[in-house]
N, C-alpha and C. Protein backbone atom coordinates (compact mmCIF):
# COMPACT_ATOMS: atom_id res chain seq x y z
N UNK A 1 86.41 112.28 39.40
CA UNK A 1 86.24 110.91 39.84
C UNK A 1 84.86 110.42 39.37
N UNK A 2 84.82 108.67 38.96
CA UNK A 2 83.81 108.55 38.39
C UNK A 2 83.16 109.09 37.21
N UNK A 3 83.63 110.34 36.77
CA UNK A 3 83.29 110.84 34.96
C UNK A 3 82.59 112.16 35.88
N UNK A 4 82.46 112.91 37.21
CA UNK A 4 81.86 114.07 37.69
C UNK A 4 82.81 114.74 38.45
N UNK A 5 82.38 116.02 38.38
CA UNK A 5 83.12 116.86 39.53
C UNK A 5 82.63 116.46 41.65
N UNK A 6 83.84 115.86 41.81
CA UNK A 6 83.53 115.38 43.41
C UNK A 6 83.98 116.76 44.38
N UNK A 7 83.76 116.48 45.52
CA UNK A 7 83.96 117.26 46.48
C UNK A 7 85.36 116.04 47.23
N UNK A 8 86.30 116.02 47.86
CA UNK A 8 86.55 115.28 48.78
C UNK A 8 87.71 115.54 50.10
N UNK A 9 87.44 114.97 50.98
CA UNK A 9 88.35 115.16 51.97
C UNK A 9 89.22 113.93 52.62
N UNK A 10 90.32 114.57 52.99
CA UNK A 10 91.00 113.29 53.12
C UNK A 10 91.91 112.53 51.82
N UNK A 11 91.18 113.28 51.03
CA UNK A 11 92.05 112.38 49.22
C UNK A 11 90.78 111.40 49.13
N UNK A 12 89.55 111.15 49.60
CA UNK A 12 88.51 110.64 49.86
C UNK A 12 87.20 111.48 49.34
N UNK A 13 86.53 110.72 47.95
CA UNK A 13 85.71 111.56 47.38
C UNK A 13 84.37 111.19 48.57
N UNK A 14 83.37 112.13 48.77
CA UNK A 14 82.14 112.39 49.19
C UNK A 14 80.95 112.84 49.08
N UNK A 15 81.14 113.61 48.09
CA UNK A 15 79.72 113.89 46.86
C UNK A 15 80.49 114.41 45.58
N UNK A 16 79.32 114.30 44.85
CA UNK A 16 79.65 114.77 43.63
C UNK A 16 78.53 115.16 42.96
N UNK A 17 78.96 115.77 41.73
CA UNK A 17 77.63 116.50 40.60
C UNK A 17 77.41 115.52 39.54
N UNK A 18 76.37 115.06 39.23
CA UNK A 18 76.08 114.38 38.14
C UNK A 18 74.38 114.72 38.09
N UNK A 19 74.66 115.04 36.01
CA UNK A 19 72.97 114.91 35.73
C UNK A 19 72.32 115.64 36.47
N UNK A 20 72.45 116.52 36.62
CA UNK A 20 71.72 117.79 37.66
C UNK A 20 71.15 117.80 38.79
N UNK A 21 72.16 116.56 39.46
CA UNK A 21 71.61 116.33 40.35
C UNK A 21 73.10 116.03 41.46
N UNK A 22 72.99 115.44 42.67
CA UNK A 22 73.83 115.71 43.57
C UNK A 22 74.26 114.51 43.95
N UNK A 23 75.56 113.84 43.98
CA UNK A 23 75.51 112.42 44.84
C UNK A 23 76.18 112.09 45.55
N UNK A 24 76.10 111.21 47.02
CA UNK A 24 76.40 111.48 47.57
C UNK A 24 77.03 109.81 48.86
N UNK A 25 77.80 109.96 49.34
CA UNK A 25 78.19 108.60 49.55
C UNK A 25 77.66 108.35 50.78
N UNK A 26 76.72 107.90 50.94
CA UNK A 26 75.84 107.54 52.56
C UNK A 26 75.78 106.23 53.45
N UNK A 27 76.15 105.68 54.82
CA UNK A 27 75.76 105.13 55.37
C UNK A 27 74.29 104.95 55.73
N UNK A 28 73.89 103.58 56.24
CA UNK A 28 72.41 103.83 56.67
C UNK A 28 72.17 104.36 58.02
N UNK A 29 71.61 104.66 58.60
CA UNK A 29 69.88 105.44 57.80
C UNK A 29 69.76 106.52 56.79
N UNK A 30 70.92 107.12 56.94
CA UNK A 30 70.65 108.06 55.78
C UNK A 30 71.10 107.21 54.51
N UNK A 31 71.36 106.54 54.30
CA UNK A 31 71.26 105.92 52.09
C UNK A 31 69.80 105.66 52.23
N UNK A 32 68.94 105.05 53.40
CA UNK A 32 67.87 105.07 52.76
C UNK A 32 66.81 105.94 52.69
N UNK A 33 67.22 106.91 53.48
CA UNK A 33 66.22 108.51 53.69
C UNK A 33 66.42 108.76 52.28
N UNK A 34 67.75 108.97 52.03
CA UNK A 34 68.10 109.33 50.53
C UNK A 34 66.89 108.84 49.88
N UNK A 35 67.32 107.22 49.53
CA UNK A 35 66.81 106.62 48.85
C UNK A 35 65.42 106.59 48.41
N UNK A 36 64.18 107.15 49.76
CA UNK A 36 62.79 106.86 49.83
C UNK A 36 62.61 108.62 49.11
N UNK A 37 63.71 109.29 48.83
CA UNK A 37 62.34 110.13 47.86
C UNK A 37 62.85 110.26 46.23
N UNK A 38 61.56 110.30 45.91
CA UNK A 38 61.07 110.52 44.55
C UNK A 38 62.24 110.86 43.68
N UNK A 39 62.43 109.83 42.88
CA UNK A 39 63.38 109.87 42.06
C UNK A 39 64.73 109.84 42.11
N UNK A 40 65.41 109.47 43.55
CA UNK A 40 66.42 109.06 43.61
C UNK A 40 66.47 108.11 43.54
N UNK A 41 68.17 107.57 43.14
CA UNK A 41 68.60 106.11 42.51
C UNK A 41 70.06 105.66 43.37
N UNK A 42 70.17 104.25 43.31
CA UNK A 42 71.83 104.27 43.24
C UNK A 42 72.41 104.72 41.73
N UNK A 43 73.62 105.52 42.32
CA UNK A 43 74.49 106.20 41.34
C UNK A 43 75.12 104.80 40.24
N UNK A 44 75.20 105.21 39.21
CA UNK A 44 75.61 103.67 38.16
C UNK A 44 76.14 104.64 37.28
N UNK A 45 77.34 104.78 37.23
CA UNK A 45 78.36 105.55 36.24
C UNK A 45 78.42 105.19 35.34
N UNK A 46 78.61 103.48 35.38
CA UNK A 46 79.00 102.80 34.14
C UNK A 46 77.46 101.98 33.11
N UNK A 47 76.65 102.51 33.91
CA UNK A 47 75.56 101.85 32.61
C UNK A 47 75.23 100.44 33.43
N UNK A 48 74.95 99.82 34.76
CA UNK A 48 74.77 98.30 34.67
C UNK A 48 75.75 97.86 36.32
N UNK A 49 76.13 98.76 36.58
CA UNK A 49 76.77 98.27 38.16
C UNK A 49 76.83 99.59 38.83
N UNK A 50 75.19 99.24 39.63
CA UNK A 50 74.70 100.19 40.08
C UNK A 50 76.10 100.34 41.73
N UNK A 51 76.72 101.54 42.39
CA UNK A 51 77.46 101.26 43.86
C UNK A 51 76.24 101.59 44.71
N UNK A 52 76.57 100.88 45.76
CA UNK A 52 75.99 100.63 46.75
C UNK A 52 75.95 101.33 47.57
N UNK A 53 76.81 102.04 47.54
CA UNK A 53 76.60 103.63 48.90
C UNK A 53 76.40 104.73 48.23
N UNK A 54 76.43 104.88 47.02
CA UNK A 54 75.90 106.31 46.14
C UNK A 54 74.89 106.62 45.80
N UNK A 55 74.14 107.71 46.22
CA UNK A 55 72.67 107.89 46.00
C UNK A 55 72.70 109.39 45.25
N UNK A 56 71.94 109.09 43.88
CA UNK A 56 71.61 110.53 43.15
C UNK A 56 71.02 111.46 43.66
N UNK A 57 70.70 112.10 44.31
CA UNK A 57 69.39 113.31 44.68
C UNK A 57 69.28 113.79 43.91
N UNK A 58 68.08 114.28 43.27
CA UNK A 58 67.72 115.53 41.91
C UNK A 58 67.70 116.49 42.67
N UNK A 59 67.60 117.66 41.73
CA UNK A 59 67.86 118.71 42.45
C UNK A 59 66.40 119.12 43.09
N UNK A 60 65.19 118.29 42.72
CA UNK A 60 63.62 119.30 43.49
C UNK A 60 64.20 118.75 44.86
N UNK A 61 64.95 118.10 44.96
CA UNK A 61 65.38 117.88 46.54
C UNK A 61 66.34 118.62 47.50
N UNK A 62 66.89 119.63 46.50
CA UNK A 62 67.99 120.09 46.94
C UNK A 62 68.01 120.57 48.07
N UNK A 63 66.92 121.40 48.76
CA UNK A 63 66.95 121.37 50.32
C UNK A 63 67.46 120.60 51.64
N UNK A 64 67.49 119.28 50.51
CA UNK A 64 67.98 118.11 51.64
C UNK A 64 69.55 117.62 51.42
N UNK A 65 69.79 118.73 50.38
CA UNK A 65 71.33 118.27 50.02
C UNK A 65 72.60 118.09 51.11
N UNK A 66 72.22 119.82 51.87
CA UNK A 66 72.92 119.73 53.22
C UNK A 66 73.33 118.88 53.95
N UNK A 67 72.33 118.18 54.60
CA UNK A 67 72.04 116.77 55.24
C UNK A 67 73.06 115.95 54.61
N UNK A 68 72.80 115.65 53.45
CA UNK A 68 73.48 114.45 52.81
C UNK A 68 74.82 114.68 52.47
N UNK A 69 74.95 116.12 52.51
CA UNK A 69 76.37 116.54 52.42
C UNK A 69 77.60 115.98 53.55
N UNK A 70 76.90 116.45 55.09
CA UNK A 70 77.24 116.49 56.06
C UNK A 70 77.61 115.07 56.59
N UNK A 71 76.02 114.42 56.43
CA UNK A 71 76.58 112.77 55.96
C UNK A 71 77.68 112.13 55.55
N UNK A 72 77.77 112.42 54.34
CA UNK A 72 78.92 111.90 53.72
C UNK A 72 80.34 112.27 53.86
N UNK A 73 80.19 113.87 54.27
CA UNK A 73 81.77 114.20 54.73
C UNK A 73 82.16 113.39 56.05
N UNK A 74 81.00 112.94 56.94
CA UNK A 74 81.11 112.18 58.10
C UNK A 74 81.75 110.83 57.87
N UNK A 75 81.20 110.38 57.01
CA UNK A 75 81.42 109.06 56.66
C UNK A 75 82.94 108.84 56.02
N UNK A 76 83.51 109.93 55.67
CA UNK A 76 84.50 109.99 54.87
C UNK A 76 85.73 110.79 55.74
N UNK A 77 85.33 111.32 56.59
CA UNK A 77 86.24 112.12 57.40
C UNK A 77 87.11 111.18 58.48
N UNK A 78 88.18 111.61 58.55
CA UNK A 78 89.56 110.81 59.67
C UNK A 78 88.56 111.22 60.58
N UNK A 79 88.85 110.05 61.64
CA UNK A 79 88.34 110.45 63.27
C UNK A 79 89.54 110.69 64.20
């Protein structure tokens, strides 16, 4: 999905691998925790239409991947 290997549940993608880095589909507060470190972006697959709930993490962040993992399966998971 999107041109990367996703994770998803539900038939509902929730992260994925791109560019060596991790991304991940977030509500706020976490899109913008994401967002405030160093060198993360919104995800833009196509060159020019950046989405709005996808945030890249590089990997010097990867410690915080968990988090954002957990996030997003939340966000994406049946209640």
């Amino acid at each position: 999905m999107f041109g990367m290997p996703c994770a998803k549940a539900g038939g509902k993608a929730f992260m994925g691998s791109f560019d060596g880095g991790a991304v991940f589909k977030l509500d706020e507060p976490t899109r913008g925790q994401a967002l405030s470190l160093a060198g993360s972006e919104l995800f833009d697959p196509s060159g020019g239409r950046p989405m709005r709930e996808w945030i890249v993490v590089g990997v010097h962040h990867q410690d915080r991947w968990i988090t954002f993992a957990q996030a997003a399966l939340d966000k994406v998971r049946p209640a």
